[in-house]
Protein backbone atom coordinates (compact mmCIF):
# COMPACT_ATOMS: atom_id res chain seq x y z
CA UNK A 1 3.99 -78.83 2.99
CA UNK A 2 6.92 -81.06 3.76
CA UNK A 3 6.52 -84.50 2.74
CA UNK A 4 6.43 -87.01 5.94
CA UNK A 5 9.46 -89.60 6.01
CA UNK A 6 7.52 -91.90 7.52
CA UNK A 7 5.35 -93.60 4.62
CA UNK A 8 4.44 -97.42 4.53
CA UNK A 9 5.83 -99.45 1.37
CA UNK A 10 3.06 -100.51 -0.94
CA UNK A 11 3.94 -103.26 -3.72
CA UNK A 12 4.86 -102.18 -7.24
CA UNK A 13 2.13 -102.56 -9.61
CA UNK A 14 2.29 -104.92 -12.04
CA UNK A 15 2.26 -102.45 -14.72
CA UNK A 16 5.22 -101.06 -14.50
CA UNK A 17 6.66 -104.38 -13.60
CA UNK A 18 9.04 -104.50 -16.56
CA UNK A 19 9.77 -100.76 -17.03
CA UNK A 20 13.36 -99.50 -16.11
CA UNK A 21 12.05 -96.02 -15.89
CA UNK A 22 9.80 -94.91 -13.23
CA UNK A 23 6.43 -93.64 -15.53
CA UNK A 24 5.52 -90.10 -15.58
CA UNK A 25 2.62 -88.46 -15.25
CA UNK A 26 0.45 -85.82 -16.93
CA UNK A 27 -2.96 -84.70 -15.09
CA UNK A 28 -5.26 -82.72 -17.69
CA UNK A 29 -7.95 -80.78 -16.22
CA UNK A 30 -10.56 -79.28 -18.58
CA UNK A 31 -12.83 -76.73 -17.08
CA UNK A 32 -16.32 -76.83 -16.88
CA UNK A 33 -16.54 -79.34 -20.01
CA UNK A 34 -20.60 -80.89 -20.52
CA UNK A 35 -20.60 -85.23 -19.78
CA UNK A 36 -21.82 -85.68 -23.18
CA UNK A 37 -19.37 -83.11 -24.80
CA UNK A 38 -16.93 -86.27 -26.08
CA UNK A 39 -17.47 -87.08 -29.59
CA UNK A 40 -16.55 -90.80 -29.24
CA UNK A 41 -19.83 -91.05 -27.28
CA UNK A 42 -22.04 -89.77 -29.65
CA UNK A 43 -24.52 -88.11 -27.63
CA UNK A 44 -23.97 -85.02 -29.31
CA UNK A 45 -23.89 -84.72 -33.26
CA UNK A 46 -22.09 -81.29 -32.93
CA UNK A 47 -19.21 -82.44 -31.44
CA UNK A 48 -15.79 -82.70 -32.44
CA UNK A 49 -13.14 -84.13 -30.35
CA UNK A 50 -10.55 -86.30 -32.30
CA UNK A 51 -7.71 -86.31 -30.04
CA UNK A 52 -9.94 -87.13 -27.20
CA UNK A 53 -11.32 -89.94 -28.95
CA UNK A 54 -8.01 -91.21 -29.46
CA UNK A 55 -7.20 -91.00 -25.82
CA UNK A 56 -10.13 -93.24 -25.14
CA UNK A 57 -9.25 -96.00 -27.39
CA UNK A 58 -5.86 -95.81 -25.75
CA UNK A 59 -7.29 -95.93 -22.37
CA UNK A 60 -10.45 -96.08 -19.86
CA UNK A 61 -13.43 -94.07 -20.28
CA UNK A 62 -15.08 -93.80 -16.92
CA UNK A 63 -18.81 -93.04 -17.47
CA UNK A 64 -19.56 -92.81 -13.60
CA UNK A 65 -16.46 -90.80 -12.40
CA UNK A 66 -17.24 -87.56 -10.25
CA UNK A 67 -15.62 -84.07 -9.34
CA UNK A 68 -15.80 -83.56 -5.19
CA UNK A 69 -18.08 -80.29 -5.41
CA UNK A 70 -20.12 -79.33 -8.10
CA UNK A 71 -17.72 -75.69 -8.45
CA UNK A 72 -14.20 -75.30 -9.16
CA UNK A 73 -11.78 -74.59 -6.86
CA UNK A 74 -12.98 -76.92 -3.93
CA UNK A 75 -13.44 -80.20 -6.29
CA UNK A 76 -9.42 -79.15 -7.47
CA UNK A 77 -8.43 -79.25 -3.60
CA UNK A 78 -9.86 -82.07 -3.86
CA UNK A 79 -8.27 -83.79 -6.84
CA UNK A 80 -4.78 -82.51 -5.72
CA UNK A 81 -4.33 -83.98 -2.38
CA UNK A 82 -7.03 -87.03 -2.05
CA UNK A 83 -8.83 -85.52 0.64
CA UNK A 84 -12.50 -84.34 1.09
CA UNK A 85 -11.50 -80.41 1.07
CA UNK A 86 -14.24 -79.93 3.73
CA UNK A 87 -11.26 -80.41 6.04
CA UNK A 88 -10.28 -77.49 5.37
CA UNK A 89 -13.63 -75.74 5.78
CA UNK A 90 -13.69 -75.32 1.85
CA UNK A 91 -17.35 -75.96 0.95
CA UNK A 92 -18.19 -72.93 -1.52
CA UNK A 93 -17.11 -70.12 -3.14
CA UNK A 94 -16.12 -67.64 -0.29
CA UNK A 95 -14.81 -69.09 2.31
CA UNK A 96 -12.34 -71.88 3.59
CA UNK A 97 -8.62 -72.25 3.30
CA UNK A 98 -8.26 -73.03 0.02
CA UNK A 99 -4.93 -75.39 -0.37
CA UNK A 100 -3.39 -75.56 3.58
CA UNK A 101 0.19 -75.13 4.15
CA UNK A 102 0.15 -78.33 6.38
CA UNK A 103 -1.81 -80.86 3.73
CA UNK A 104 0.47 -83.18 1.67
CA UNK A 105 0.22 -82.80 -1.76
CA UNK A 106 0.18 -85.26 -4.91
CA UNK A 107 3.23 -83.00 -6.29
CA UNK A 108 4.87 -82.97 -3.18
CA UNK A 109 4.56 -86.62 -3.26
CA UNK A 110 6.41 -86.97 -6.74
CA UNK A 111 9.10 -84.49 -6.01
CA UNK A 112 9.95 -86.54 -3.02
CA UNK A 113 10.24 -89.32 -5.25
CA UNK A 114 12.46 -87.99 -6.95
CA UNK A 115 10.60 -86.43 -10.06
CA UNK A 116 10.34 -82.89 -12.17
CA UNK A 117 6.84 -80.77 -11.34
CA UNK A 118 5.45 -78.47 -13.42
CA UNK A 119 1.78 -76.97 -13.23
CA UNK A 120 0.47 -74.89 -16.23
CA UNK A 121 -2.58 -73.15 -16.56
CA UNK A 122 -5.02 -71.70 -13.93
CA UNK A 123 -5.05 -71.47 -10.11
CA UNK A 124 -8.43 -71.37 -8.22
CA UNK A 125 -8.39 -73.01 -4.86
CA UNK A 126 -10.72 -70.84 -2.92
CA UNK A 127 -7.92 -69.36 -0.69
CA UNK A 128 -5.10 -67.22 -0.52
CA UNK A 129 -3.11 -68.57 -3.89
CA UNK A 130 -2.31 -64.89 -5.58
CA UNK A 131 1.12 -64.49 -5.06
CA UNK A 132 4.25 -66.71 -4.06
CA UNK A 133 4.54 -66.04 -0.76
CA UNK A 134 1.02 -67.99 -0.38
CA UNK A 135 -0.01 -71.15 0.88
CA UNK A 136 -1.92 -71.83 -2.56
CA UNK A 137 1.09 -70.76 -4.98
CA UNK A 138 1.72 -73.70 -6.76
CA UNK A 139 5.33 -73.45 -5.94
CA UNK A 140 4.44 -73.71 -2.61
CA UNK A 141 2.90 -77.31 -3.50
CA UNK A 142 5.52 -78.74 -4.48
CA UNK A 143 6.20 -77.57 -8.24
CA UNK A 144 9.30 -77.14 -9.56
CA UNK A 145 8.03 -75.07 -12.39
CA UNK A 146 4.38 -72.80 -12.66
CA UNK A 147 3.64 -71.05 -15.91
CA UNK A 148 -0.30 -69.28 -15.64
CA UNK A 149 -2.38 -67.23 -13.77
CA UNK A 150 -3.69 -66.94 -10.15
CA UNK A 151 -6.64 -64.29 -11.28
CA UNK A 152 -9.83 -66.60 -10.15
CA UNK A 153 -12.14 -68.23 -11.78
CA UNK A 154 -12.92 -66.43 -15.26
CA UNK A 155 -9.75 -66.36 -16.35
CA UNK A 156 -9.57 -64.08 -19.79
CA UNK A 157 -9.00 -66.20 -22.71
CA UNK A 158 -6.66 -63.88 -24.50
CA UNK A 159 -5.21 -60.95 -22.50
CA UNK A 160 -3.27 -60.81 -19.81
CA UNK A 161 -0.67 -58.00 -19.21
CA UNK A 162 -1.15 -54.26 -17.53
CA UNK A 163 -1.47 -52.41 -21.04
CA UNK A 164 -4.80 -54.73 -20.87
CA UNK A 165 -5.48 -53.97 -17.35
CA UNK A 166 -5.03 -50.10 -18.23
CA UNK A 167 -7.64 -51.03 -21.59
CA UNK A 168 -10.18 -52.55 -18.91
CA UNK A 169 -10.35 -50.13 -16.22
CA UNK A 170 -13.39 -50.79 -14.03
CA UNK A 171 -13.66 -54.05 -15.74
CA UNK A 172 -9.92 -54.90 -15.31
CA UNK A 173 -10.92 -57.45 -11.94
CA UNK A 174 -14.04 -58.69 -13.35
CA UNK A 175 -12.47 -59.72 -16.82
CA UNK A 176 -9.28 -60.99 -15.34
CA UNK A 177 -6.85 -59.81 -17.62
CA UNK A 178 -3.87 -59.22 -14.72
CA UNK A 179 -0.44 -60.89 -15.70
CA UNK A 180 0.56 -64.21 -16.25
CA UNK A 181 2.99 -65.80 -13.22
CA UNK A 182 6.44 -67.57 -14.47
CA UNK A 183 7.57 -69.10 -11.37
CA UNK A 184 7.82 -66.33 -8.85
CA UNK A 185 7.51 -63.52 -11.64
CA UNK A 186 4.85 -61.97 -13.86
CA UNK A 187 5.00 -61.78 -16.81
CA UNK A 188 2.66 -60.06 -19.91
CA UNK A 189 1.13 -61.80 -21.95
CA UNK A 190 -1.22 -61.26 -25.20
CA UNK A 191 -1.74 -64.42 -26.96
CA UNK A 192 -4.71 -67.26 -26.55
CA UNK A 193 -4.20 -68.83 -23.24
CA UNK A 194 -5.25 -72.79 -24.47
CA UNK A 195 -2.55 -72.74 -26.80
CA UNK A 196 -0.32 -70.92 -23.81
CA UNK A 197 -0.62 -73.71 -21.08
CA UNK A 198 0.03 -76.29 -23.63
CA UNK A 199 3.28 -74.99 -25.70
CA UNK A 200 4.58 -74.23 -21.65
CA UNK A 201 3.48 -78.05 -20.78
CA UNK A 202 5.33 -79.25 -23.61
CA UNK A 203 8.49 -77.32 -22.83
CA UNK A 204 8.38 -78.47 -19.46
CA UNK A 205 8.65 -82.10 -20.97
CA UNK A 206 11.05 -81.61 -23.78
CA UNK A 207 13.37 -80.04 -20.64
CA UNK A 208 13.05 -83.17 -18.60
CA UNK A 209 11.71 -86.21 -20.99
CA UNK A 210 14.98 -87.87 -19.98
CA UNK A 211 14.06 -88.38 -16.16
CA UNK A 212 10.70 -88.82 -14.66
CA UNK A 213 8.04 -86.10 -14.48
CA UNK A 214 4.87 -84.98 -13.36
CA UNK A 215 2.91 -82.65 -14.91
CA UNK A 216 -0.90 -80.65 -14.57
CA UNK A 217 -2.15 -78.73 -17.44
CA UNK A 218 -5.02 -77.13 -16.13
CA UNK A 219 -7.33 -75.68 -19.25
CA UNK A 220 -9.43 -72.52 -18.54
CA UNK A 221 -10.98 -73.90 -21.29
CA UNK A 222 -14.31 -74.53 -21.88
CA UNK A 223 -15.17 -72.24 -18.93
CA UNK A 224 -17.11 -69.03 -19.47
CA UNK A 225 -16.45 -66.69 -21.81
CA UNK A 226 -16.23 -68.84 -24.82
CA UNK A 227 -16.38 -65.81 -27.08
CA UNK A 228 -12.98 -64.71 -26.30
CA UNK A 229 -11.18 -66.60 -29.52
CA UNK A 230 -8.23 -65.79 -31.59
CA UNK A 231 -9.39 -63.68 -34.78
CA UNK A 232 -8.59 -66.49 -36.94
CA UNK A 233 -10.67 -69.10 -34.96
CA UNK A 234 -13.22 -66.81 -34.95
CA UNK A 235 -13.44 -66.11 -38.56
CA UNK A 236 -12.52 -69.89 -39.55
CA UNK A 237 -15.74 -70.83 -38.25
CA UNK A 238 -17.72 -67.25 -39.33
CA UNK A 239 -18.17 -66.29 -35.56
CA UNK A 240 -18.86 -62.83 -34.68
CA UNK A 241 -16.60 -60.60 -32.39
CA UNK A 242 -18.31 -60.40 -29.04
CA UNK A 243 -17.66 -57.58 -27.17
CA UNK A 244 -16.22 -57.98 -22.78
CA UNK A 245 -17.94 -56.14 -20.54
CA UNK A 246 -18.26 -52.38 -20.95
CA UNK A 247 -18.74 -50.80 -17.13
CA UNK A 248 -19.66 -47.77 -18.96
CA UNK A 249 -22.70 -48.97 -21.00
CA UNK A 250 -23.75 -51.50 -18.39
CA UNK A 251 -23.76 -52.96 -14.55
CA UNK A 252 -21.61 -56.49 -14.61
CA UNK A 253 -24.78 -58.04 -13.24
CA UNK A 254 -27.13 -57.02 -16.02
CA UNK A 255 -24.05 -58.19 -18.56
CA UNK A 256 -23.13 -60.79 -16.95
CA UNK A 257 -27.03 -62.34 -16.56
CA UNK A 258 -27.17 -61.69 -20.63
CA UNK A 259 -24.42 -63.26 -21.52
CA UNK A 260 -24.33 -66.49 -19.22
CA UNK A 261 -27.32 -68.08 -20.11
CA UNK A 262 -28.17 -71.16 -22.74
CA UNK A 263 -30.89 -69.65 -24.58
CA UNK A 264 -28.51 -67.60 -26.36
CA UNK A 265 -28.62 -69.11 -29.64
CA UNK A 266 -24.88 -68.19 -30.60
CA UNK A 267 -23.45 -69.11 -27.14
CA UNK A 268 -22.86 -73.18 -28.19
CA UNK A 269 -20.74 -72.27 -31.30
CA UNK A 270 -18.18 -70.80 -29.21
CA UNK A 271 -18.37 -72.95 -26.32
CA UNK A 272 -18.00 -75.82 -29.33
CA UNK A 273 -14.77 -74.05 -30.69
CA UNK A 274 -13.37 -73.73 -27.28
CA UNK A 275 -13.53 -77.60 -26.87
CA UNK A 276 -11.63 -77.98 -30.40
CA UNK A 277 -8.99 -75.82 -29.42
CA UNK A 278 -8.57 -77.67 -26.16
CA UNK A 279 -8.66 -81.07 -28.23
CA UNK A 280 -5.76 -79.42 -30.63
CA UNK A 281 -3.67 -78.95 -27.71
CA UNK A 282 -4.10 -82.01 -26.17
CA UNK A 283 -3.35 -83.70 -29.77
CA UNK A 284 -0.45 -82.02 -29.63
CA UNK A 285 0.85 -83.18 -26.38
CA UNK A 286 0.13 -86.57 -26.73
CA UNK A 287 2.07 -86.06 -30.55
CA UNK A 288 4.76 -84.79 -28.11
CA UNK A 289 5.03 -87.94 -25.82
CA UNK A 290 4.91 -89.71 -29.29
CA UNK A 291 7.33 -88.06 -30.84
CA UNK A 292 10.19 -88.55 -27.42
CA UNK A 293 9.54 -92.09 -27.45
CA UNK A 294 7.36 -91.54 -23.90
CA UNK A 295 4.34 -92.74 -24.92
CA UNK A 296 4.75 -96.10 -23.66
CA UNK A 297 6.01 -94.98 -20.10
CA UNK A 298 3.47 -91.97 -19.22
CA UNK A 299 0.52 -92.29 -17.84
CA UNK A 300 -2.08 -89.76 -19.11
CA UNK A 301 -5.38 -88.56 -16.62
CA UNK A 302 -7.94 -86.12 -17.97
CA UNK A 303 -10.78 -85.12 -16.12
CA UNK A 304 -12.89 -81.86 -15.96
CA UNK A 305 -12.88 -80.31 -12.43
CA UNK A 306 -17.05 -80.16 -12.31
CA UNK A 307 -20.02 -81.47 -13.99
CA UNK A 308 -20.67 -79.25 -17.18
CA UNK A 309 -22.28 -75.54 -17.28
CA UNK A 310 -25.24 -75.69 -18.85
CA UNK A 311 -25.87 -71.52 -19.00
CA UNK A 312 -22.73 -71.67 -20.57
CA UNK A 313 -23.63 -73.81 -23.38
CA UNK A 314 -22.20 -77.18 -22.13
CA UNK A 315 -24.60 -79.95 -22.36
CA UNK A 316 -24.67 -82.83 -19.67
CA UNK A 317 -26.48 -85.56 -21.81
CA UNK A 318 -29.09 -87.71 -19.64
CA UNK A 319 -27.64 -86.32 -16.62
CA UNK A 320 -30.29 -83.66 -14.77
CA UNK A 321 -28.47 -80.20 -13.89
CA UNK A 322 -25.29 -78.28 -13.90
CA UNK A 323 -22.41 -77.05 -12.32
CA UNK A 324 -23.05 -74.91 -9.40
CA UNK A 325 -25.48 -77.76 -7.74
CA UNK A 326 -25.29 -81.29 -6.56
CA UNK A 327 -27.67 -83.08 -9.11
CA UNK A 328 -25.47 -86.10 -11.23
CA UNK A 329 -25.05 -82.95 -13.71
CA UNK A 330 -23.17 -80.94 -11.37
CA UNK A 331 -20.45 -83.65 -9.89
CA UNK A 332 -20.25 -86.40 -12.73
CA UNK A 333 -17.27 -85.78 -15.32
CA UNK A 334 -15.60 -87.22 -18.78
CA UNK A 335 -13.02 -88.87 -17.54
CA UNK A 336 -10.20 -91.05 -19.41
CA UNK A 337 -7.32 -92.35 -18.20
CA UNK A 338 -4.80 -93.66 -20.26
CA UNK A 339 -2.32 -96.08 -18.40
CA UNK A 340 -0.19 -98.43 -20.59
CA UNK A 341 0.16 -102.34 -20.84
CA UNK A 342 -3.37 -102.86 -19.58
CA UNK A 343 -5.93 -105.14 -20.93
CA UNK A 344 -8.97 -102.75 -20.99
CA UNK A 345 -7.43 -100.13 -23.34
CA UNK A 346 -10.39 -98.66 -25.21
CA UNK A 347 -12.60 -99.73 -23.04
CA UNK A 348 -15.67 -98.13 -20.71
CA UNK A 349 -15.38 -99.29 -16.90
CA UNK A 350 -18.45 -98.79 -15.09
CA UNK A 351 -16.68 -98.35 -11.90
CA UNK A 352 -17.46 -95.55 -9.55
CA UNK A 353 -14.35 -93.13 -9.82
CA UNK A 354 -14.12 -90.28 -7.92
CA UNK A 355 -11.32 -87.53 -8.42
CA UNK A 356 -10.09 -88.08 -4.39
CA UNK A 357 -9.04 -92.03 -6.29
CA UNK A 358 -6.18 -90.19 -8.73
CA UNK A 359 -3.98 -89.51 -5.79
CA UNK A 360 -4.08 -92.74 -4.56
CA UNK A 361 -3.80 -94.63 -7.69
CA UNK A 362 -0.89 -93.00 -9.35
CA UNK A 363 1.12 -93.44 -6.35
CA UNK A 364 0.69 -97.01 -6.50
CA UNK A 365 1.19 -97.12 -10.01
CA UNK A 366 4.57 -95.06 -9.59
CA UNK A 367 5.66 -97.06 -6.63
CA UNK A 368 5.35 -93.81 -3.92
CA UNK A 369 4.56 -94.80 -0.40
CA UNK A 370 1.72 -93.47 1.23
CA UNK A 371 0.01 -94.89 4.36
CA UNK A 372 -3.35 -96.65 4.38
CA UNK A 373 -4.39 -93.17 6.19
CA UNK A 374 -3.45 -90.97 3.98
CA UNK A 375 -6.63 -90.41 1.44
CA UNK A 376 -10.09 -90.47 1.58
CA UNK A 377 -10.23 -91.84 -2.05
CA UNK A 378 -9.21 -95.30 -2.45
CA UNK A 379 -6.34 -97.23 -5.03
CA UNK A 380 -8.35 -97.72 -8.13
CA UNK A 381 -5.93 -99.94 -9.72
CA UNK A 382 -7.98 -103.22 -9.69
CA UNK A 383 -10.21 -101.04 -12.66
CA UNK A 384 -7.90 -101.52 -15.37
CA UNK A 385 -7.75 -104.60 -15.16
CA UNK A 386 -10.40 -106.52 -17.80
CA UNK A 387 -10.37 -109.58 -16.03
CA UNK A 388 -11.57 -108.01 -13.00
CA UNK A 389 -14.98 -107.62 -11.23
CA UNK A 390 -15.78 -103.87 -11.59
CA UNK A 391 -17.28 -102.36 -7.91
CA UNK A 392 -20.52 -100.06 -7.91
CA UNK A 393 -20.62 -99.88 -4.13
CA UNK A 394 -18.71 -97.53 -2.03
CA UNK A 395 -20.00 -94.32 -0.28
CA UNK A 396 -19.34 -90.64 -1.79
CA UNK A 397 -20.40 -87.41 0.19
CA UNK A 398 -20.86 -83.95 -1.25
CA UNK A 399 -21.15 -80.82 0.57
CA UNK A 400 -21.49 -77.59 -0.72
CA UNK A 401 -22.76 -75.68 2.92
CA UNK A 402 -26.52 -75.26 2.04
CA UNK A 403 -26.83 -78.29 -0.12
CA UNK A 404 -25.36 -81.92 0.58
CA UNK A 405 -25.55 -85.19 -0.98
CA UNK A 406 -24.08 -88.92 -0.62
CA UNK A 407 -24.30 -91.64 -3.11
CA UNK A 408 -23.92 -94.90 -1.03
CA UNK A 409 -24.14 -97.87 -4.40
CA UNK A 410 -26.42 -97.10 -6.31
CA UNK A 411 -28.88 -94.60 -4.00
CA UNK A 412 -28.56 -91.32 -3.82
CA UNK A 413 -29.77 -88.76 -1.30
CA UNK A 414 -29.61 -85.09 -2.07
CA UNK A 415 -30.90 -82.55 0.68
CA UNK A 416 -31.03 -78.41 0.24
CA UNK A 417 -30.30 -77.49 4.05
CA UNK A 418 -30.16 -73.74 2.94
CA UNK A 419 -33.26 -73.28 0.33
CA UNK A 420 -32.95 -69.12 0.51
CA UNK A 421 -29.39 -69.57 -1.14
CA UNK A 422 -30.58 -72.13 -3.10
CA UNK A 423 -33.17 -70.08 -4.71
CA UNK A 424 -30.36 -67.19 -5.33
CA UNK A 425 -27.90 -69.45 -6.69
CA UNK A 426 -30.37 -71.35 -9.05
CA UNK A 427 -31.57 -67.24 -10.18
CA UNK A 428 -28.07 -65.81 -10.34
CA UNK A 429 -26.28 -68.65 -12.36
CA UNK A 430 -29.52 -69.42 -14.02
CA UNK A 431 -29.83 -72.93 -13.60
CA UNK A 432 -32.26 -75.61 -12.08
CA UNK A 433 -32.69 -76.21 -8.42
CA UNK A 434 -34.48 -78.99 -6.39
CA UNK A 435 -35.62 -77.75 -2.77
CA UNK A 436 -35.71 -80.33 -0.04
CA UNK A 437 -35.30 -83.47 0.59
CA UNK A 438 -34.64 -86.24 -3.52
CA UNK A 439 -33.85 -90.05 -2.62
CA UNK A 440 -32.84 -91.63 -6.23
CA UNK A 441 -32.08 -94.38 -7.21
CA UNK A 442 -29.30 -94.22 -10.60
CA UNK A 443 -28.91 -97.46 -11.75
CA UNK A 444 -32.93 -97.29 -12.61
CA UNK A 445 -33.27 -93.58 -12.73
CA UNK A 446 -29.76 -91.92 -13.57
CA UNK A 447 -31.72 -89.08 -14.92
CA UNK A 448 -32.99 -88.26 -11.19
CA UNK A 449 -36.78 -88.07 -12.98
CA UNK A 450 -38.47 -89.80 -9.56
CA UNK A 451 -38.23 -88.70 -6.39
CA UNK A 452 -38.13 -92.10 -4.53
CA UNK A 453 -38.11 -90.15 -0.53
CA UNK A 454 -41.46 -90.91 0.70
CA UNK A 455 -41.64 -94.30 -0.80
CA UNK A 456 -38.19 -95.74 0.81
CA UNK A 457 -38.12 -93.89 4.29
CA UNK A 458 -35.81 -96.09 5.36
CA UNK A 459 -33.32 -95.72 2.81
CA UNK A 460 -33.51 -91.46 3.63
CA UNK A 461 -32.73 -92.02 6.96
CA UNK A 462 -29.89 -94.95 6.29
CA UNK A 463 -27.78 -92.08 3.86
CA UNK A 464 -28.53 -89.46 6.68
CA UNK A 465 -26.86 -91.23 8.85
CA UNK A 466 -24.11 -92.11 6.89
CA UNK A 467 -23.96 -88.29 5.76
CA UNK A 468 -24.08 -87.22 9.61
CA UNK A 469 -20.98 -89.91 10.41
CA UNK A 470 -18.90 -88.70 7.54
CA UNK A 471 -19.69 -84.97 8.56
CA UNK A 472 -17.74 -86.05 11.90
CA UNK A 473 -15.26 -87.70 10.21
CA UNK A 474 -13.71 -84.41 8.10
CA UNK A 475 -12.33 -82.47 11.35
CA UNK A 476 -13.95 -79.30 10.92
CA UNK A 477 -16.93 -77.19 12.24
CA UNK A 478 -20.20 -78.25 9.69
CA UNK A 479 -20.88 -75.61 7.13
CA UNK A 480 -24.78 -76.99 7.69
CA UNK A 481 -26.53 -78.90 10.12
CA UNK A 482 -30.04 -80.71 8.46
């Protein structure tokens, strides 16, 4: 991953104009989080998120900003380099190259200019990123500094050292309780993993708040199992213990089909106390930019790296579905971004965002040259601006290997190529599925309530075609042929 010499000069923004410090960044990804799980928005009466809603009146809420994949690790290939990850044959969980050796990288484009990069929290690219002589290591993207844990997906909440992998057994690989990585070096660790990744961020940034930096906290928060809580968050909000996994009492299926599901009546306490511990910790960075007189020269991103889990007690609002498939629930995310000296600051920008436009945008905004080339998401800089027009049309393409989508303005086509796998996912992860072929249209129906297919014919084929020509566009062998 060595960063090409060659780049093309872009002009500064205007933001920055009259800053003698280039601005640093910090990227927070939140895992799994539900669209209408902000409290500012007041969808939800059981939500609590103060610090959020103080990020929002400091910056840009983007209602109609969307993850690349409806699952995690291809949608944060996606986010980290501005590039469909289908180029890398990384549609799914299972297969594809997770993060390439040979793909530049937004850290690899801020080291080269010159700045500090840490990344804190979890890895899950969906290729080999385990240990540091990998592709997918994050010092092997460009990070000067790693503090977290390369286990997968379900990364434990609370454990994370070999005494607990001795506890765990059988379940040891399921729970995901091996050791934490510092750097190149592992390291135990007992402790709740939320307030981990943060007090590591914020170390990172006290060490280097006097030259530019560029940071990614990525939560494991509010991703399955929300049980796993400190004792004292537990009993501050009269929650029961909840016991992992127990391969003695139970097959992980069974166990795992009881526990991941929404009609457990318990399951959106913890899910809800999750989310205020992640809001704590952001509070607290955002106290910490305060407090080193950055506040006024960082630019702050969160996101969530898919659309919310609903069998895990997130809740998605007006949007139809969850993570796992390609309905609006499954790809669209709370986003905010927080970018100083604009004139929209508290403000909701109906813009369509899409997590391959971060790359591209905060190298503008920091001044880094990158040819016109060089992303498949586009300079997004024109949406903080008040004064300007805010664009609904462009085309986004989704492609998960047995179900694909594009939204091309304000249509949407969403066809299951692979309705067998479908089926399983929908039973396994116990969430809805739509078989076939759904045209809709989500300025009128955002919902997805009316399948609109037979009536505009013409519209189906227009986004297949533009589906099929973006399919030839990636580079790689399809993962699905309609």
């Amino acid at each position: 991953m060595i960063l090409s010499t060659l780049l093309l000069s872009l002009t500064p923004t205007v933001f920055f104009q009259e800053l003698k410090k280039k601005p640093n960044v910090v990227l927070i990804i939140a895992d799994d989080q539900g669209y209408a799980d902000l409290g500012f928005l007041g969808m939800k009466s059981d939500v609590q998120t103060p610090r959020l809603d103080q990020l929002a009146k400091q910056g840009v809420y983007f209602p109609n900003s969307y993850a690349t994949s409806p699952i995690c690790n291809p949608s944060r290939v996606g986010l980290l380099t501005g590039r469909y990850q289908q180029r890398w044959n990384n549609y799914y969980y299972g297969g594809g190259q997770g993060l390439p050796s040979e793909v530049i990288t937004l850290p690899e484009r801020f080291k080269e200019a010159g700045y500090a990069t840490g990344y804190f929290g979890k890895v899950h690219t969906g290729g080999p990123d385990r240990n540091p002589k990998a592709a997918g290591f994050p010092l092997n993207w460009g990070f000067d500094r790693f503090y977290g844990t390369t286990t997968g997906g379900r990364v434990h909440y609370l454990h994370h050292s070999k005494a607990a992998m001795e506890k765990y057994g059988k379940a040891a690989r399921q729970m995901m309780v091996a050791p934490m990585w510092s750097d190149d070096q592992q390291v135990e660790f007992e402790g709740f993993t939320t307030e981990a990744f943060g007090q590591q961020a914020r170390e990172f940034i006290a060490k280097n708040h006097d030259q530019p930096f560029f940071a990614v906290v990525a939560f494991n928060a509010v991703h399955n199992f929300a049980w796993q809580l400190p004792e004292a968050e537990l009993k501050a909000r009269g929650l029961a213990e909840v016991p992992d996994w127990n391969p003695e009492t139970e097959k992980y299926l069974d166990w795992y089909k009881r526990v991941h599901r929404r009609a457990w009546p318990e399951g959106r306490a913890y899910y809800l106390a999750q989310l205020e511990c992640l809001d704590r910790e952001v509070g607290r960075l955002m106290d910490q930019l305060n407090e080193l007189n950055l506040t006024n020269n960082t630019i702050v991103v969160y996101t969530v790296d898919n659309g919310g889990c609903v069998p895990d007690w997130a809740d998605n609002g007006p949007l139809a579905g969850s993570k796992y498939h390609l309905l609006e629930g499954g790809t669209r995310t709370p986003t905010i971004i927080r970018l100083p000296n604009t004139s929209s600051a508290g403000k909701s920008n109906q813009g369509i965002f899409s997590a391959l436009d971060v790359a591209p945008t905060l190298c503008q905004i920091a001044n880094i040259p990158f040819k016109a080339n060089e992303f498949d998401g586009i300079n997004q800089i024109d949406l903080f601006n008040s004064n300007k027009s805010q664009p609904t049309s462009r085309d986004l393409h989704w492609d998960s290997g047995w179900q694909w989508s594009v939204r091309s303005g304000d249509w949407k086509l969403m066809v299951t190529v692979d309705e067998n796998r479908a089926q399983h996912s929908s039973d396994f992860e116990q969430v809805d599925v739509r078989l076939g072929t759904h045209l809709y249209h989500l300025a009128k129906d955002p919902s997805e309530t009316t399948n609109l297919a037979e009536q505009f014919p013409d519209q189906v084929t227009r986004l297949r075609q533009l589906h099929h020509d973006w399919r030839a566009t990636i580079g790689q062998p399809l993962a699905s042929e309609d």
